[in-house]
C-alpha atoms as a PDB file:
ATOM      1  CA  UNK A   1       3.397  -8.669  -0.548  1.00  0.00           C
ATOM      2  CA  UNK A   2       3.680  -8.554  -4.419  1.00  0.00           C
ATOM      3  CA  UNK A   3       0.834  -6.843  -5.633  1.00  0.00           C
ATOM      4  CA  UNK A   4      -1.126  -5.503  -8.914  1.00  0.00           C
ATOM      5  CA  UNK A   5      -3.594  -2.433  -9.106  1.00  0.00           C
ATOM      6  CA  UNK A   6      -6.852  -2.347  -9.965  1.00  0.00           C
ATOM      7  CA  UNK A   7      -8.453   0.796 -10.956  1.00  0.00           C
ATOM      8  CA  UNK A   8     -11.957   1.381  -9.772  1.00  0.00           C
ATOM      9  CA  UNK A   9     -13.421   5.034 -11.183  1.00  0.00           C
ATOM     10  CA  UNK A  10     -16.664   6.666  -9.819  1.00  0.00           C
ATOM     11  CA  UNK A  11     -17.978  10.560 -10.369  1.00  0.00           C
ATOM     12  CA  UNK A  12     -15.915  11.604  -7.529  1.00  0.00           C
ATOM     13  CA  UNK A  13     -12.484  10.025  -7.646  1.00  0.00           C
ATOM     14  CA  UNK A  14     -10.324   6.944  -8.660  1.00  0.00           C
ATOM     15  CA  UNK A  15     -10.054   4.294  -5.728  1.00  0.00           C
ATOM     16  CA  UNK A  16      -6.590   1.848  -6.000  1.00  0.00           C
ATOM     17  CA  UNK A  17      -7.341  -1.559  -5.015  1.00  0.00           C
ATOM     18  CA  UNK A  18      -4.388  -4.167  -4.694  1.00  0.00           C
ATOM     19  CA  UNK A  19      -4.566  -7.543  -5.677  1.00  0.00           C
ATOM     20  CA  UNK A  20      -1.798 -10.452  -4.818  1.00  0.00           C
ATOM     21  CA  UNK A  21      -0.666 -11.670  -7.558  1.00  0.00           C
ATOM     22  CA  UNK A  22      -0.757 -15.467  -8.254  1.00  0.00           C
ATOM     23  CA  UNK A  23       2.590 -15.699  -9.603  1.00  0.00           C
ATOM     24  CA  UNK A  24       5.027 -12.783  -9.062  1.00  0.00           C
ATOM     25  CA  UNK A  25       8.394 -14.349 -10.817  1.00  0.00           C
ATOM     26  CA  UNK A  26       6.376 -14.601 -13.878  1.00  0.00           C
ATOM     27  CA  UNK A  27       6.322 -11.274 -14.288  1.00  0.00           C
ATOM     28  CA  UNK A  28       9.059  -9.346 -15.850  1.00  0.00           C
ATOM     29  CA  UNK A  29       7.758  -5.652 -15.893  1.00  0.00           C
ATOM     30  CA  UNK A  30       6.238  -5.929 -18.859  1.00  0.00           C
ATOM     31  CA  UNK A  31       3.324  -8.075 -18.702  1.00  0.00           C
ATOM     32  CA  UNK A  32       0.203  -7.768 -20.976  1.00  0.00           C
ATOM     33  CA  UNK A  33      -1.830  -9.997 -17.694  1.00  0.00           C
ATOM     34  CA  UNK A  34      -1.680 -10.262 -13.977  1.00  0.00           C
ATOM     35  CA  UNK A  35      -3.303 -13.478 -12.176  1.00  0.00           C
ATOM     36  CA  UNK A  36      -4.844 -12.538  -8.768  1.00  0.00           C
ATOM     37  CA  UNK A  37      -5.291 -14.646  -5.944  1.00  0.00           C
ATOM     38  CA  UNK A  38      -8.548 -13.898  -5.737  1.00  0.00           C
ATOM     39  CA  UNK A  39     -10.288 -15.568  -8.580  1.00  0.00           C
ATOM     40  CA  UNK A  40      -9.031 -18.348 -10.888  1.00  0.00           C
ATOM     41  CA  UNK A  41     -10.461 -17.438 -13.711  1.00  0.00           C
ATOM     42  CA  UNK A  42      -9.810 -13.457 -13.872  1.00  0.00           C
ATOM     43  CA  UNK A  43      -6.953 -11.177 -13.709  1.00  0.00           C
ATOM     44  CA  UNK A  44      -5.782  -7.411 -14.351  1.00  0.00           C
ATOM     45  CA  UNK A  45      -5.115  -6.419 -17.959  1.00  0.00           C
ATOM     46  CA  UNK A  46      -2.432  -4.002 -18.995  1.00  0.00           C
ATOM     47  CA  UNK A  47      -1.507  -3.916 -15.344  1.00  0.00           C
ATOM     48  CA  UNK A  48       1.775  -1.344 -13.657  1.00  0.00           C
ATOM     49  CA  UNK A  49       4.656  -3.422 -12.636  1.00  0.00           C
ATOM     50  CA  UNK A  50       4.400  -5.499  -9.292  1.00  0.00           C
ATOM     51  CA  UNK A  51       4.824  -3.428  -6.010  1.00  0.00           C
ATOM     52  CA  UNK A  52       5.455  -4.583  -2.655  1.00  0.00           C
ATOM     53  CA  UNK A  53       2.085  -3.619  -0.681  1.00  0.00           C
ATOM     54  CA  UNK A  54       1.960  -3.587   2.670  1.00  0.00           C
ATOM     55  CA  UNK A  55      -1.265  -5.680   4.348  1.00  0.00           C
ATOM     56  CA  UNK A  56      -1.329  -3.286   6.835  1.00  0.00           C
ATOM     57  CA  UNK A  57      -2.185  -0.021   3.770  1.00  0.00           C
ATOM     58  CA  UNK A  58      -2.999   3.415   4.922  1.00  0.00           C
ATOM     59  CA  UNK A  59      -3.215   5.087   2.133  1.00  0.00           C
ATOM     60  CA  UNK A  60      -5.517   7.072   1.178  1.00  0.00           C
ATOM     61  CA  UNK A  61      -7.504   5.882  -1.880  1.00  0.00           C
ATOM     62  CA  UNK A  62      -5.970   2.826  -1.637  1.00  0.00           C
ATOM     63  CA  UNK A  63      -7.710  -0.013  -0.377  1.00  0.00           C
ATOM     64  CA  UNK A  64      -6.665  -4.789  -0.371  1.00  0.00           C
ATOM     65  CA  UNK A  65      -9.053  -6.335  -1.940  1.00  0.00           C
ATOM     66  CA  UNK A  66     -10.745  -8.406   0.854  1.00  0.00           C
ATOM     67  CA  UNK A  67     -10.506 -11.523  -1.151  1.00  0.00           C
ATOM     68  CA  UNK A  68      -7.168 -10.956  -1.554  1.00  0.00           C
ATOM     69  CA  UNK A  69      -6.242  -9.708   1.637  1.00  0.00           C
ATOM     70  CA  UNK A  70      -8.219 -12.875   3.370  1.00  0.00           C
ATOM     71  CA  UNK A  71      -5.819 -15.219   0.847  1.00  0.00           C
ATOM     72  CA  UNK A  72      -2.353 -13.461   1.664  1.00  0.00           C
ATOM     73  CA  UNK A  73      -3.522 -13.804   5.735  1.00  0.00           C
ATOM     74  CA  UNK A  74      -4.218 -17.655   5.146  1.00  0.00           C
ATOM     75  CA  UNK A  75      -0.666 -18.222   3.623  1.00  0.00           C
ATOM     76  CA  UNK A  76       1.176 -16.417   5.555  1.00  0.00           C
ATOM     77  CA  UNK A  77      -0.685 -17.120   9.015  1.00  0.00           C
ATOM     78  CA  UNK A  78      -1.348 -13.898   9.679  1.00  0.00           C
ATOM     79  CA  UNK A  79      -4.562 -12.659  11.580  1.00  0.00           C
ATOM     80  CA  UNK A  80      -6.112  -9.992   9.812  1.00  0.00           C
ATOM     81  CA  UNK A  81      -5.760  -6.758  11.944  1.00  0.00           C
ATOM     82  CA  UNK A  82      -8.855  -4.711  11.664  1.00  0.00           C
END
């Protein structure tokens, strides 16, 4: 799935989370904006280029976000996993 990062910091260390993005052929690399399919009304500013995220992420320090995650699951048909 297309995705965009979202930085969150704390004292300790810097946690990834991936967003879907609303509309992936918008974006050609260099986008100022990323809608995310989990709000309407918000998005990532001065986001990386799109990646291709897999639902199933085992990263470490790299976390869906659930809203996301939940939204990607309904349009695909795909029963969430854990």
């Amino acid at each position: 799935m297309l995705a965009t990062s979202e930085r969150i910091h704390d004292a300790e260390s810097t946690t990834i989370v991936w967003h879907g993005a609303t509309h992936p052929e918008a974006c050609d690399g260099q986008c100022d904006w990323h809608a995310i399919m989990c709000s309407t009304t918000e998005g990532i500013t001065m986001p990386g280029s799109l990646r291709d995220v897999p639902l199933e992420l085992d990263i470490p320090g790299e976390r869906w976000c659930p809203d996301c995650r939940s939204a990607i699951q309904a349009r695909t048909g795909t029963e969430r996993a854990r």
